[in-house]
Structures are given as structure tokens and as C-alpha cells.
Protein backbone atom coordinates (compact mmCIF):
# COMPACT_ATOMS: atom_id res chain seq x y z
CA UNK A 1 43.97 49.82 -78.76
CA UNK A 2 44.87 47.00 -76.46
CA UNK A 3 41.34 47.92 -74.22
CA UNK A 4 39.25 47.30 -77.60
CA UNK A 5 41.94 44.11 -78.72
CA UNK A 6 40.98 42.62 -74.82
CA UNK A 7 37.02 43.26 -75.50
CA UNK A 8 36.94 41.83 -79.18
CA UNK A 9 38.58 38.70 -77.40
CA UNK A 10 36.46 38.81 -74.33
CA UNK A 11 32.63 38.56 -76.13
CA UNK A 12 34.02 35.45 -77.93
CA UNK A 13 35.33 33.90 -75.35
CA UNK A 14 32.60 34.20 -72.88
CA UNK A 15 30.45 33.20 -75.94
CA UNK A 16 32.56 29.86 -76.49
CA UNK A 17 32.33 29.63 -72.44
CA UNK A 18 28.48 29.36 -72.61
CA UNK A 19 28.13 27.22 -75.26
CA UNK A 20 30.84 24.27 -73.07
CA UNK A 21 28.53 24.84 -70.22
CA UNK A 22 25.63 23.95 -72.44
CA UNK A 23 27.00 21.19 -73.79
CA UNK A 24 28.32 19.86 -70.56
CA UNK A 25 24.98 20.07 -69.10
CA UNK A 26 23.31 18.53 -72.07
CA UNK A 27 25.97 15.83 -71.72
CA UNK A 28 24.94 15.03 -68.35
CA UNK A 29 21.41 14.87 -68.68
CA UNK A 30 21.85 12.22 -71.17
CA UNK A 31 24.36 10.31 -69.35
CA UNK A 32 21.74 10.65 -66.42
CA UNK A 33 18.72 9.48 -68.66
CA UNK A 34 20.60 6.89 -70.03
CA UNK A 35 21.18 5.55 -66.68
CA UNK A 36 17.26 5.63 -65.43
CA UNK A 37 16.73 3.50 -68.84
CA UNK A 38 19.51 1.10 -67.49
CA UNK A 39 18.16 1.02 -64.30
CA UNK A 40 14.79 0.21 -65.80
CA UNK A 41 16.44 -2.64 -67.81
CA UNK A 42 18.28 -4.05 -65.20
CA UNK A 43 16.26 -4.50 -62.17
CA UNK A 44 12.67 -7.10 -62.86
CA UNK A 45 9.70 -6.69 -60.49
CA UNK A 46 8.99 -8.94 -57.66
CA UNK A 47 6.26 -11.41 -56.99
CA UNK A 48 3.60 -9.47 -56.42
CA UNK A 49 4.36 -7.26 -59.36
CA UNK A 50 6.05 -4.88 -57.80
CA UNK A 51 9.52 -3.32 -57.75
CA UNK A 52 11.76 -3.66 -54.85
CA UNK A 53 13.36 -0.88 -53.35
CA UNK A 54 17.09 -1.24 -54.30
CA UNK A 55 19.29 0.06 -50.60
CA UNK A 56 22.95 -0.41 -51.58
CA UNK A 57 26.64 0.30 -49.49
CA UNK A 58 29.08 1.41 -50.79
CA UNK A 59 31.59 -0.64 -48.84
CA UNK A 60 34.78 -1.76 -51.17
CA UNK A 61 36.03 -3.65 -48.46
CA UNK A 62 32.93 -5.91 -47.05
CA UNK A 63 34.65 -8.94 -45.79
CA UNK A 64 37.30 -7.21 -43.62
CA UNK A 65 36.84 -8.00 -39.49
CA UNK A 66 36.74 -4.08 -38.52
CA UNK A 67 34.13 -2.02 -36.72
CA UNK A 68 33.36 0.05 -39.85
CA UNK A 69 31.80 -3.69 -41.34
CA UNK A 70 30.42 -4.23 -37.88
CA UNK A 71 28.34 -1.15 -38.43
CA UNK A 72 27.65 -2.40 -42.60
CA UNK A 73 26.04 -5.63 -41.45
CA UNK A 74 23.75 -4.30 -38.31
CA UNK A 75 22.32 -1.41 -40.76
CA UNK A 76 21.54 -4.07 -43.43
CA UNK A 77 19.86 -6.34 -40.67
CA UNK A 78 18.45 -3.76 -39.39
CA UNK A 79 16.74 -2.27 -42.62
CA UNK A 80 15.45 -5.93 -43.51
CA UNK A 81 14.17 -6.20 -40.37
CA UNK A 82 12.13 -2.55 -40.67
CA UNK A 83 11.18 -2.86 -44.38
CA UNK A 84 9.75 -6.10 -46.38
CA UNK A 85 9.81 -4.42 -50.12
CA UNK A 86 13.55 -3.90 -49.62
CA UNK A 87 16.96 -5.69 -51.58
CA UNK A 88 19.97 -4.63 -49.87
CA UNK A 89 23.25 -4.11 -52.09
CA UNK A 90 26.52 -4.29 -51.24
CA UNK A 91 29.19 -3.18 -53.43
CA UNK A 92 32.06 -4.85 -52.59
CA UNK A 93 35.90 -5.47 -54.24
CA UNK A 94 36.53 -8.35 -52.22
CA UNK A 95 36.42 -10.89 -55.41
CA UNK A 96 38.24 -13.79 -53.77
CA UNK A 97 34.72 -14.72 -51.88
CA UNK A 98 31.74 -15.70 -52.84
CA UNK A 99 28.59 -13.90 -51.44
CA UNK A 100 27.49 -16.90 -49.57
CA UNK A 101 31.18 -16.75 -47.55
CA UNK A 102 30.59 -13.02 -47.25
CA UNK A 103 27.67 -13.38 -45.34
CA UNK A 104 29.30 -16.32 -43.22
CA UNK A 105 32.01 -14.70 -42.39
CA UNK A 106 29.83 -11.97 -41.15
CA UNK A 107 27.83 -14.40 -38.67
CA UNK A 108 31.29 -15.62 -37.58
CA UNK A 109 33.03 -12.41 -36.81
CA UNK A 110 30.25 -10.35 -35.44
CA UNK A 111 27.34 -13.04 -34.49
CA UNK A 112 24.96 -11.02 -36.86
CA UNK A 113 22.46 -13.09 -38.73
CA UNK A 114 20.36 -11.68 -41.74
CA UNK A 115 16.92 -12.46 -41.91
CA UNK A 116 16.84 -11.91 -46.31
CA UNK A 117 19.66 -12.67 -48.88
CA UNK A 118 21.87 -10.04 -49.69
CA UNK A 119 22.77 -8.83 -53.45
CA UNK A 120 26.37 -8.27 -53.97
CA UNK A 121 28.00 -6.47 -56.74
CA UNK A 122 31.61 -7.59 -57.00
CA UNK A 123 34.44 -4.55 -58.12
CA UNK A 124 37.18 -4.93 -60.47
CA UNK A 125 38.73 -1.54 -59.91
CA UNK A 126 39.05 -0.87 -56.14
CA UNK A 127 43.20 -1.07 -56.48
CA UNK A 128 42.37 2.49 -57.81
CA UNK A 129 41.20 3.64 -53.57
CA UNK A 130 44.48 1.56 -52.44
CA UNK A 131 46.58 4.42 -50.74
CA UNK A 132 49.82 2.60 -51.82
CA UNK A 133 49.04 3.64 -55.48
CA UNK A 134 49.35 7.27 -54.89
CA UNK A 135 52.73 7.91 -52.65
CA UNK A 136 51.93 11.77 -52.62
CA UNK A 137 49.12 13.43 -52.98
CA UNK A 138 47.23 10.44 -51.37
CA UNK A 139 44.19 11.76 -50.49
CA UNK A 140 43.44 13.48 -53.30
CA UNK A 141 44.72 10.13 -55.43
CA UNK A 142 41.89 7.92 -53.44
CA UNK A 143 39.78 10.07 -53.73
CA UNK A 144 39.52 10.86 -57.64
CA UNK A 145 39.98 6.86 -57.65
CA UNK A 146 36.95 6.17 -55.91
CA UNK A 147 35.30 8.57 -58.46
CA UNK A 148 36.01 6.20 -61.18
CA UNK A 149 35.34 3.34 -58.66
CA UNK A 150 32.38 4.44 -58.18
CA UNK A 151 31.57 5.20 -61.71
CA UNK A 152 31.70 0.99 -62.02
CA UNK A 153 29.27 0.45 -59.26
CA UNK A 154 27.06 2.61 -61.02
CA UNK A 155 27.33 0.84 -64.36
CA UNK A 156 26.36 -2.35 -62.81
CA UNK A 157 23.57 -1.51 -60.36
CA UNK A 158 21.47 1.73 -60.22
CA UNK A 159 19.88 1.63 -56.61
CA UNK A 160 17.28 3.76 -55.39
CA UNK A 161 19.06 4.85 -52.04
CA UNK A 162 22.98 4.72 -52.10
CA UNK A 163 24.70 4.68 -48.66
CA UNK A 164 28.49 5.39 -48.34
CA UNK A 165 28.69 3.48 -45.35
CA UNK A 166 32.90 3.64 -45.65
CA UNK A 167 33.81 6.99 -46.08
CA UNK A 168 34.48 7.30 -49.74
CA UNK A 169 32.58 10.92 -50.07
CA UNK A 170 33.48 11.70 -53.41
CA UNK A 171 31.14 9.14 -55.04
CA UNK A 172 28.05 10.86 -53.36
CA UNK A 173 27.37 13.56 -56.17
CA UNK A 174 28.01 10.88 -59.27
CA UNK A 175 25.18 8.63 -57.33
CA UNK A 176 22.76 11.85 -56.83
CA UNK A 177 23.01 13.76 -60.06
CA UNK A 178 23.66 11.14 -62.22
CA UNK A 179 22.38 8.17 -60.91
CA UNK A 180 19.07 10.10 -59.37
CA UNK A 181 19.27 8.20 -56.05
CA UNK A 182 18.48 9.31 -52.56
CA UNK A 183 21.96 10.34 -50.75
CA UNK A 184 23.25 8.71 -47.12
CA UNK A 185 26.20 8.16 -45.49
CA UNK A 186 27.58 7.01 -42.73
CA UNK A 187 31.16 8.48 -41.37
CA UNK A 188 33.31 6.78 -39.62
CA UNK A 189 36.41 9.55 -39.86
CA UNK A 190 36.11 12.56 -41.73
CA UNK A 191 38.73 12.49 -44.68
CA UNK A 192 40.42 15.57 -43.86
CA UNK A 193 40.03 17.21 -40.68
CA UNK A 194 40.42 20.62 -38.64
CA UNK A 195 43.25 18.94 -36.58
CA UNK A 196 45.25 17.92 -39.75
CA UNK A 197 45.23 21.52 -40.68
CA UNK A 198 46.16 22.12 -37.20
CA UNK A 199 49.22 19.79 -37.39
CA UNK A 200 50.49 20.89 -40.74
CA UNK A 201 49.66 25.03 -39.78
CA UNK A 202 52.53 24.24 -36.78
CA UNK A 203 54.39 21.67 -38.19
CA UNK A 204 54.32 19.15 -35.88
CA UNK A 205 55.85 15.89 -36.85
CA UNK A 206 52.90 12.89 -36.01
CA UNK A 207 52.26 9.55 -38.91
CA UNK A 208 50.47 11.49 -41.61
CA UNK A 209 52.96 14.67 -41.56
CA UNK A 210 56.57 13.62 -42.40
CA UNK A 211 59.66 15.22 -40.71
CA UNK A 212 60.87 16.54 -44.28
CA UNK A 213 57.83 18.46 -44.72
CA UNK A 214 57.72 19.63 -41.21
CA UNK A 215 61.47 20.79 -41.23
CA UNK A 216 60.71 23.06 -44.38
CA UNK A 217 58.51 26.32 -44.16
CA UNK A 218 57.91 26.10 -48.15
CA UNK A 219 56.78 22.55 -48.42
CA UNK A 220 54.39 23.09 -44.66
CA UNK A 221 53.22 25.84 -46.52
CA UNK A 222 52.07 24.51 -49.99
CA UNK A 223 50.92 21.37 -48.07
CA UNK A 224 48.19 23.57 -45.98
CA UNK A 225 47.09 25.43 -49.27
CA UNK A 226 46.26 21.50 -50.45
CA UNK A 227 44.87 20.63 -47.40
CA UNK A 228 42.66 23.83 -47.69
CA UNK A 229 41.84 23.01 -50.92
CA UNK A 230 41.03 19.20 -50.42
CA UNK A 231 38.83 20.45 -47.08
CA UNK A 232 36.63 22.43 -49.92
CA UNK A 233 36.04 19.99 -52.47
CA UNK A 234 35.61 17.45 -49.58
CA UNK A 235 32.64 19.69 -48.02
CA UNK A 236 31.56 20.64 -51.28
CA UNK A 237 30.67 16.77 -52.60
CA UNK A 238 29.93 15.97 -48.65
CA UNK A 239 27.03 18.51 -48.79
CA UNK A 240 25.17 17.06 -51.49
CA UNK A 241 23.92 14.23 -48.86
CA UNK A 242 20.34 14.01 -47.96
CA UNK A 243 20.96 11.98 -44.61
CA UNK A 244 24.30 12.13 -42.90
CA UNK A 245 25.17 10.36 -39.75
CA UNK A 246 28.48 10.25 -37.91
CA UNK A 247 29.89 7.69 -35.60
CA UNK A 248 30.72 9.97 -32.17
CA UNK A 249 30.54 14.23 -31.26
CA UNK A 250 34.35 14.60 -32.10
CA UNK A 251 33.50 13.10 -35.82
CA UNK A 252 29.95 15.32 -35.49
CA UNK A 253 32.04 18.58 -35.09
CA UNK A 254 34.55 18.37 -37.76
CA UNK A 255 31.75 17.57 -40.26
CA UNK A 256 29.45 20.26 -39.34
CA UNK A 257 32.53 22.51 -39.92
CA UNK A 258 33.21 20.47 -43.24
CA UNK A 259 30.14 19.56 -44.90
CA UNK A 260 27.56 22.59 -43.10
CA UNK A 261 24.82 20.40 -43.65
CA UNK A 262 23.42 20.37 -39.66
CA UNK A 263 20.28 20.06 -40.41
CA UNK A 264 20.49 16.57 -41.67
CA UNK A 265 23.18 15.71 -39.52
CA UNK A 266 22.64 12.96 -36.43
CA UNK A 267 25.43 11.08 -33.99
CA UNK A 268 24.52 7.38 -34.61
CA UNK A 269 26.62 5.66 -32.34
CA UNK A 270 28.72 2.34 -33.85
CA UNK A 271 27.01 -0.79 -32.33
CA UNK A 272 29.89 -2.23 -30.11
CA UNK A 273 28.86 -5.98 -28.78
CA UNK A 274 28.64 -4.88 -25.54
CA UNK A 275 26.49 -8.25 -24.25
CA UNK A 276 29.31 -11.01 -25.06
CA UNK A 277 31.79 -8.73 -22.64
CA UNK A 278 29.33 -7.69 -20.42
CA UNK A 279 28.59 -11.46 -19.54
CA UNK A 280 31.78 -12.01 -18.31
CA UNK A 281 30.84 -11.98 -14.68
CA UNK A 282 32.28 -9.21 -12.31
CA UNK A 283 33.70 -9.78 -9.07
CA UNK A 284 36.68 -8.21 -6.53
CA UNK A 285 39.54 -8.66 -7.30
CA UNK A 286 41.46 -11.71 -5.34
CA UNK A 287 45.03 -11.57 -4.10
CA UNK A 288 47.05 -12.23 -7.22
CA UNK A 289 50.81 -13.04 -8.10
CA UNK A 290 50.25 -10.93 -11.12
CA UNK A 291 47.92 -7.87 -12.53
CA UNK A 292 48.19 -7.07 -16.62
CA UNK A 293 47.25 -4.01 -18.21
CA UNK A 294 45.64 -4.93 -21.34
CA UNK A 295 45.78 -2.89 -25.20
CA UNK A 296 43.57 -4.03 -28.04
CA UNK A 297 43.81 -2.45 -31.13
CA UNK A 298 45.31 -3.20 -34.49
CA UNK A 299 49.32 -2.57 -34.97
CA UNK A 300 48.38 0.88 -36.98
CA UNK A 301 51.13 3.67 -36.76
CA UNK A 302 48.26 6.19 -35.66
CA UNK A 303 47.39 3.64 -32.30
CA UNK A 304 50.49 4.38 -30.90
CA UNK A 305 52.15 1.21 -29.13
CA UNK A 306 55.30 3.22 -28.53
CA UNK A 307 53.35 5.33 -25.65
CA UNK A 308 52.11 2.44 -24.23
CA UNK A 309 55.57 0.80 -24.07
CA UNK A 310 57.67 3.68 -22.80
CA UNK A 311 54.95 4.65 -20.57
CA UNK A 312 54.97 1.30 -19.01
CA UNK A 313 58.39 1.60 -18.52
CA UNK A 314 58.53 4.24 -16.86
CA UNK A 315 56.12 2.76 -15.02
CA UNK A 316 58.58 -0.07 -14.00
CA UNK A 317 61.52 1.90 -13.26
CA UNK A 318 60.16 4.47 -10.90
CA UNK A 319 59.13 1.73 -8.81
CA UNK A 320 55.71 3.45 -8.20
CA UNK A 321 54.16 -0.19 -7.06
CA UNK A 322 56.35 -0.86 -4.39
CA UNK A 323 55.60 -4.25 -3.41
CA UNK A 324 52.69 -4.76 -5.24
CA UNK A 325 52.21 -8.00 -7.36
CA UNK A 326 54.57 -8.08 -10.56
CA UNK A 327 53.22 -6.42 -13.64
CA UNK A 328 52.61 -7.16 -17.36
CA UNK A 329 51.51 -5.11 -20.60
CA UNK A 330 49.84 -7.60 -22.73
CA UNK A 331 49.38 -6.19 -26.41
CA UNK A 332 46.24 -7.74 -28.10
CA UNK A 333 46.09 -6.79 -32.34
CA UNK A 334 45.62 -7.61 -35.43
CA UNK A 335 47.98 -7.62 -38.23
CA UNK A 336 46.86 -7.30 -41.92
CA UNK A 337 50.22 -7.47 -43.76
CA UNK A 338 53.73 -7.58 -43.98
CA UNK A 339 54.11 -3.42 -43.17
CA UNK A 340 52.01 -4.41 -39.26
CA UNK A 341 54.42 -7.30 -39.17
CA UNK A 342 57.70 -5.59 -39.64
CA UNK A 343 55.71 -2.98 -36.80
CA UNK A 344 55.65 -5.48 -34.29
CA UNK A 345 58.96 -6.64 -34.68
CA UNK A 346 60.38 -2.91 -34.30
CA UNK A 347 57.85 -2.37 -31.15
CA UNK A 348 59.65 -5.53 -29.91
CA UNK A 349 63.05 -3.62 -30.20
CA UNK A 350 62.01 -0.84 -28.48
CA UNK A 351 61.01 -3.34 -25.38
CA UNK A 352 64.56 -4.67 -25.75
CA UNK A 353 66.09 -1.31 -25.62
CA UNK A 354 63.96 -0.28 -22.65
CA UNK A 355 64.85 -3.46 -20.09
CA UNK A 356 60.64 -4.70 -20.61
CA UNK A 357 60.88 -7.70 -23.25
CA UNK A 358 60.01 -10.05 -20.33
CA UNK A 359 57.64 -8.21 -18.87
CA UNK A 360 55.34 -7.24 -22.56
CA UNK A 361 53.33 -9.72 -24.34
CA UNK A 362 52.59 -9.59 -27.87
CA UNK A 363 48.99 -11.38 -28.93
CA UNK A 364 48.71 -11.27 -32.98
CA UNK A 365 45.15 -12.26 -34.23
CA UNK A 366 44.54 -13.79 -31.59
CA UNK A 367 40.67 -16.13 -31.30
CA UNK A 368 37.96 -14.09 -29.34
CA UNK A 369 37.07 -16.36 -26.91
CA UNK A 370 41.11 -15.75 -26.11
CA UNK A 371 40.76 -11.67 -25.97
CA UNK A 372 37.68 -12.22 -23.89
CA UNK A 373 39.91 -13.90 -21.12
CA UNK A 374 42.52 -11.39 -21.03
CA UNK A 375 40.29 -8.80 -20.64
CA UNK A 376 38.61 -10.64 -18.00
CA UNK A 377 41.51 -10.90 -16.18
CA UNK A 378 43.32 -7.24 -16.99
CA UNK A 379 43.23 -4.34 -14.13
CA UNK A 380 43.35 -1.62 -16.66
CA UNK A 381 42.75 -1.67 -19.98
CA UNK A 382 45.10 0.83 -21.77
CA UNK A 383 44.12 3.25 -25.49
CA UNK A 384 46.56 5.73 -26.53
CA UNK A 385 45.53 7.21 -30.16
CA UNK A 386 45.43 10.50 -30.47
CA UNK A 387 41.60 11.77 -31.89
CA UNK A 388 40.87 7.81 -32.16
CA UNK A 389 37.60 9.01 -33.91
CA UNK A 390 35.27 6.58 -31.98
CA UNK A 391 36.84 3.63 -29.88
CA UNK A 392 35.35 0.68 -29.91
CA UNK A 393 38.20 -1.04 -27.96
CA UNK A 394 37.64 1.23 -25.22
CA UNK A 395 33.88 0.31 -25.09
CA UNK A 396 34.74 -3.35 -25.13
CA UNK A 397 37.26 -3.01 -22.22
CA UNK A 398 34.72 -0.93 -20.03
CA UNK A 399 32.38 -3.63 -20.82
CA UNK A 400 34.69 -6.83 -20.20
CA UNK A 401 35.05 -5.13 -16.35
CA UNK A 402 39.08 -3.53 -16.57
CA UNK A 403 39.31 0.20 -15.49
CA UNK A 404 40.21 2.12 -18.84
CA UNK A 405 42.55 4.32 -19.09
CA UNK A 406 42.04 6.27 -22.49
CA UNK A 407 43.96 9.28 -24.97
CA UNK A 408 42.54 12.34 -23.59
CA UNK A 409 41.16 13.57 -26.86
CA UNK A 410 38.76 12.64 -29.66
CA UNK A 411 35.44 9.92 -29.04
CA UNK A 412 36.72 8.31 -25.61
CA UNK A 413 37.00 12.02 -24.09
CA UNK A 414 33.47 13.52 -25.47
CA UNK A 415 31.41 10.52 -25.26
CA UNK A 416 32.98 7.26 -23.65
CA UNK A 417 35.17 7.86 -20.74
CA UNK A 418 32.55 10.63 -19.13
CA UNK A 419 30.51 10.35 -16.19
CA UNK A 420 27.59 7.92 -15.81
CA UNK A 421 24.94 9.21 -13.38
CA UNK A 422 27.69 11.65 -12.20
CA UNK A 423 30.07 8.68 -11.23
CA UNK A 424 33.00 8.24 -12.56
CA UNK A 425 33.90 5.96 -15.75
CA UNK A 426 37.82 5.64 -16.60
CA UNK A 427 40.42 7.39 -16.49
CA UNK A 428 41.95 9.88 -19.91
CA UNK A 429 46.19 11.00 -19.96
CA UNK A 430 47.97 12.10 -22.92
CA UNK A 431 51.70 12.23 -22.15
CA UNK A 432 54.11 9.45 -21.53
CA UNK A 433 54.62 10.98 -17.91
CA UNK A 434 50.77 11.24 -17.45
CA UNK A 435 50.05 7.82 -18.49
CA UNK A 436 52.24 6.28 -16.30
CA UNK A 437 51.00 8.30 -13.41
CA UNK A 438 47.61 7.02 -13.99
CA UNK A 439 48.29 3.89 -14.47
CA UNK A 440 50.09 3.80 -10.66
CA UNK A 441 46.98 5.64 -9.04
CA UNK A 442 44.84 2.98 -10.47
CA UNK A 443 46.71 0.38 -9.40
CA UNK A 444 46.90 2.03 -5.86
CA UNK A 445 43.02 1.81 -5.63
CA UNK A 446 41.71 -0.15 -3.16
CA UNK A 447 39.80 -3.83 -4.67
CA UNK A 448 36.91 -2.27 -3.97
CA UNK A 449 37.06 1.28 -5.23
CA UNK A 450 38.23 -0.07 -8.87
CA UNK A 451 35.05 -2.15 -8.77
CA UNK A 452 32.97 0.31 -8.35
CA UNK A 453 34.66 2.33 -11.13
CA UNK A 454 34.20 -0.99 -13.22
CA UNK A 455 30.52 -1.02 -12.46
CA UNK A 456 30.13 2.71 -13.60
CA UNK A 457 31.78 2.03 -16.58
CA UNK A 458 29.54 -0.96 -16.88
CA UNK A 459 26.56 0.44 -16.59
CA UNK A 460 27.57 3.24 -19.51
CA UNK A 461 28.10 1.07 -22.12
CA UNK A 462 24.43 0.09 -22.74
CA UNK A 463 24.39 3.35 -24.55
CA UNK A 464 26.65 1.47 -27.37
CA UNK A 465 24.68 -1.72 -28.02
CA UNK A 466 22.87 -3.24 -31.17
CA UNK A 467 19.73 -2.05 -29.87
CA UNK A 468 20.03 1.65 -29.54
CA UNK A 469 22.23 1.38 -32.58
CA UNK A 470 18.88 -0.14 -34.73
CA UNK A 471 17.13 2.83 -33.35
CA UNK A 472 19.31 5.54 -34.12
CA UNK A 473 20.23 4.46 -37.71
CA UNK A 474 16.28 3.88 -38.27
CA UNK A 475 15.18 7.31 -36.96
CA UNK A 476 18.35 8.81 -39.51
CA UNK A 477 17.33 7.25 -42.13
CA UNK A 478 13.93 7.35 -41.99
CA UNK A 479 13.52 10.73 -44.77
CA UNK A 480 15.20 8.40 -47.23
CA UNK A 481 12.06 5.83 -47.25
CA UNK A 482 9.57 8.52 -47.92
């Protein structure tokens, strides 16, 4: 009785089943045709009579001073460069600037000049990808908000390529199926990665894996099985791309594991301006009163000042210079908001309660022309993030002439701090022990043995420029213009 009672309720249901799939499909394909027609509305032909080919980025945060908008405004001159018939997009949330400051700001920050205007589509909703509005469940929270983000882009601009250009995957399929565009991105750091599995699997304490979660076997476990679960959906709208190109070999491995879509896969390397630090001229060291060990990065939890501090320290204390000229650690960042601010001030306590305050320097936003003369004059410059995805920093320092010394892990391990012509580049530690150790055998180096080390590292960096940047992207993206 209850076999026949479970089939009389099965054919139904299956029935009602098929006809929501039907109807969701249906619903689609109107959404999607009603989207061509807007597209068809919206955009007018040219001069000549013809249609431009709409390119847009997806980049909700445009007019912010990072590599990741380093990288937006080379692949937009470089695709007006390449192509006439093209009008590059930019969707961008950044309402409190006009275009025309946009685009200034640009040539100010990064010395890039466009040769052709650029369209921008301004963003009401991008507080919906702000991580602060989701206190759990954040990357799943950013993520379904750039869905709806995206959803708005859409509305207002149908383009005929789409480019995620800032890591915001989950818009990819609505842009594909629904808006019928050709699919690139390009990935700076993968959303969720192998190694966050890794860290929540042994429940290791690091900034995005809290000690409460750590200390409990229940909560580790239930936050792997979302993990898991985020790393399928996260391949599953990642594999919809038709050109995907990642920023170094460490991001290039956790994607192919991801998104398994090799095939249209490529390393495009960020373009770091290598020329305005390789200008700075390079010469022996002279006898100085001083040497300074130079960081630049922004005063992000995940760069991991503390190392550099205590390592320096330690550095100090064991008395591993003997009577080598006194020592400095000069800190070079930016600060966004309040939450870097209140940073600094507690990396400033821990130099206090370690005997260094007079002997660390803290530069906040500081001018370029200013970080190009401390790097000029640093001995080493110093990195310390753990699976730092790229490192642009570290380029710039091996460029500007110091001798880097790097995290032993992520981008500056496979692809920057490696040998050049079989000579040797930098240096790579990971501990607080190993750092300082490093840091003394550098400075124990003869003038001219770090100089040839700097000239090494020199002579690397041309792999990182603007020009084999334009060359890379253009070959990548190439099977989008066809």
C-alpha cells in the first residue's frame, strides 16, 4: 500500500517537476531576447554606419590606486590601441567622480594615457559586494551580491564582450546566457582556494580563519563542507568563460583545479612599471652611517607587518651585525580607512613592546617620487605575505636596485624571486627565525656581491613590463574578436 501511495505521488510530482523546468527555461529565453532587443535599442551605429564593438570591465571599483586597476587601464589602452571599431566600457560604482576625473586620475597614478574616450556606466548597488555587509558567510554574501550587481550593469549596457577584470566570477554566466556576450576574465586571486581548504581541514588560526572556529571540531567541520561547497559553485560559474587569464603560476594552479577549463587558460603577467624604478641608476654601495630595509605594501592583515617587526628584532638583539652601520625598517603603505589606521597604531605598539620604536619608520601614503627614494637608498627590500598571489611590490623593489628578500610561497617563489640566466635573484624565508637570518647574510655580503645580485634581479624584471603585458593580454584575448 505505501509502495503504490509513493508511486501515485511520484508520476505527479516528476510531472509538476518538468513542467517548472519548462517554464524556467521559457522564462529565460525571454528575459534573454528581451535583452538583445534592449541592446539593439540602446547602442546607435557609428559614423560610417556601422556598429561598434561594445568591450566592457567589470571593475566596481575603477578609481582605486591598486595593481588590479593598473592592469584595467593597460588592457583598455591596449585594446584601443589593437582595434579601431572598438568602445571600451567600464562599469564602475565609484559615483563621487566624474568619468573625465576617472581617466585623470588614471594618467596620474599609473602614467597611462588612452588614445579614445572611455564609456563609463556608473553603479548604484555595489554596497551589495562590500564584505562588511555580510559578517558571516562573506563570501558567499559578495558573491550572490555581485549577482544582483551585476544584474544592474546588465540593465544599463549590453556589451558584446564582458571582461571581469576584478574577480567577481559569479556575474560571468548572467552576462553569457542571458546577456549573449563573449566571456573573459582576468584573475587576480582566485575566490576560494586549495590552501583555504587546507587551513580550515587543520585548523590553523591565520586572518580569514578565526580562533573560535579553529578551537571547535564542529564549527572547522561545517566550515570545510561550505568551503567545499562554495569551491563548486565557484568552478561551476568560473567554467562558463571563453578566455581566462590569471595573473602568476600559483593563481594558474588553483584555477585549473577550480574552474578545469585549461584549455582556455593563459598566465598573463600584471604589467608592473618596471622603467620609472629601473631608471634609478645603480651603483656600489658607499660607506654609510646607516642601511634600511625597506617594506611596501598596504597595512592589510594578510601582508603581515608583525613578521617583519619581530623579525627585525630579532634581528637587533642577536647582534648579528656586529659593528656594522646602524639599522632601520622603514614601512612604506597605504591606508584606506579607519580599520588600516587603528592597524598601524597597534603595529606601533608592538615596536614599543619589542625595544624598536626608534629604530622603525612608518610612511602612510606617502608621494611616489618619495617611495622611489627610499627604495633607492634601501639594502633589502623586505615581503612577508603568505601566498601573496602575484607581488608587484616585490617586482618594484628588484627593479628600484634593493636585494629582496620575499615569503617563500605563492607568485614571488614560482615566478619572481627565481633564477635569471641561472644567477641568482633574491632571497625567499618564511619564519620569523628564517627571516632574520637572511636578512644578516645579506647584509654580510660584500658591496659588490649584493650588486651583482641587484643586477640579476634587474635584468628579470623586463619579463613584467607594459610591453610583454600588451602582448600577452592581446594573444589571450584574441578568440574573443573573432
Amino acid at each position: 500500500a505505501c509502495f503504490r501511495l509513493l508511486c501515485s505521488l511520484l508520476i505527479p510530482a516528476l510531472f509538476l517537476s518538468g513542467i517548472l523546468c519548462v517554464c524556467l527555461v521559457v522564462l529565460l529565453w525571454g528575459i534573454r531576447l528581451w535583452i538583445q532587443q534592449r541592446k539593439n535599442q540602446l547602442t546607435a551605429a557609428g559614423k560610417d554606419g556601422k556598429r561598434p564593438l561594445l568591450v566592457a570591465f567589470f571593475h566596481p571599483y575603477c578609481n582605486a590606486g591598486g595593481g588590479g586597476e593598473r592592469v584595467l587601464w593597460c588592457a583598455i589602452r591596449t585594446l584601443q590601441k589593437q582595434y579601431r571599431n572598438v568602445t571600451c566600457v567600464v562599469y564602475t560604482g565609484d559615483r563621487d567622480a566624474t568619468g573625465e576625473e576617472i581617466v585623470e586620475g588614471a594618467f596620474r597614478r599609473f602614467n597611462i594615457k588612452l588614445t579614445h574616450p572611455v564609456k563609463f556606466v556608473f553603479l548604484e548597488k555595489r554596497y551589495l559586494v562590500e564584505a562588511s555587509l555580510y559578517p558571516y558567510f562573506t563570501l558567499l554574501g559578495q558573491s550572490l551580491g555581485s549577482l544582483f550587481l551585476g544584474w544592474e550593469a546588465l540593465l544599463k549596457c549590453v556589451p558584446d564582450i564582458y571582461i571581469d577584470s576584478m574577480g567577481y566570477a559569479f556575474t560571468l554566466p548572467l552576462f553569457k546566457y542571458l546577456g549573449g556576450c563573449r566571456i573573459g576574465c582576468y584573475v587576480h586571486y582566485p575566490t576560494v582556494s586549495t590552501d583555504m581548504l587546507s587551513v580550515v581541514r587543520n585548523q590553523d588560526t591565520r586572518f580569514n580563519n578565526a580562533a573560535f572556529i579553529t578551537n571547535n571540531p564542529l564549527f572547522s567541520k561545517f566550515k570545510l563542507v561550505y568551503y567545499c561547497f562554495f569551491a563548486f559553485l565557484y568552478g561551476l560559474v568560473g567554467s562558463c568563460s571563453d578566455v581566462i587569464m590569471v595573473n602568476s603560476s600559483w593563481t594558474l594552479n588553483h584555477i585549473l583545479a577550480l574552474w578545469r577549463a585549461g584549455a582556455c587558460t593563459s598566465v598573463v603577467y600584471p604589467p608592473c612599471d618596471v622603467q620609472t624604478f629601473l631608471d634609478i641608476p645603480l651603483e656600489e654601495e658607499k660607506s654609510t652611517a646607516e642601511r634600511s630595509i625597506v617594506s611596501v605594501s598596504q597595512f592589510r592583515p594578510e601582508k603581515d607587518h608583525p613578521l617583519q617587526i619581530r623579525a627585525f628584532a630579532k634581528l637587533l638583539k642577536e647582534k648579528r651585525l656586529g659593528q656594522q652601520p646602524s639599522l632601520k625598517l622603514i614601512l612604506i603603505g597605504g591606508c584606506r580607512n579607519q580599520q588600516d589606521e587603528e592597524r598601524v597604531n597597534r603595529l606601533k605598539g608592538l615596536c614599543e613592546e619589542l625595544g624598536v620604536s626608534k629604530d622603525v619608520k612608518f610612511k602612510i601614503n606617502v608621494p611616489f617620487e618619495e617611495l622611489k627614494r627610499h627604495l633607492a637608498e634601501a639594502t633589502v627590500g623586505l615581503h612577508t605575505m603568505w601566498n601573496e598571489h602575484f607581488g608587484i611590490g616585490v617586482v618594484e623593489c628588484m627593479a628600484a636596485g634593493t636585494v629582496i628578500l620575499a615569503h617563500n610561497s605563492g607568485g614571488p617563489k614560482l615566478d619572481i624571486v627565481v633564477p635569471y640566466e641561472g644567477h641568482i635573484t633574491g632571497f625567499l624565508a618564511e619564519k620569523e627565525d628564517s627571516y632574520a637570518e637572511t636578512m644578516a647574510y645579506i647584509l654580510s655580503l660584500s658591496p659588490q656581491e649584493r650588486l651583482e645580485i641587484r643586477e640579476n634581479a634587474r635584468r628579470s624584471v623586463h619579463r613584467f613590463s607594459d610591453q610583454h603585458f600588451e602582448e600577452t593580454f592581446l594573444l589571450s584575448v584574441e578568440p574573443l574578436f573573432k
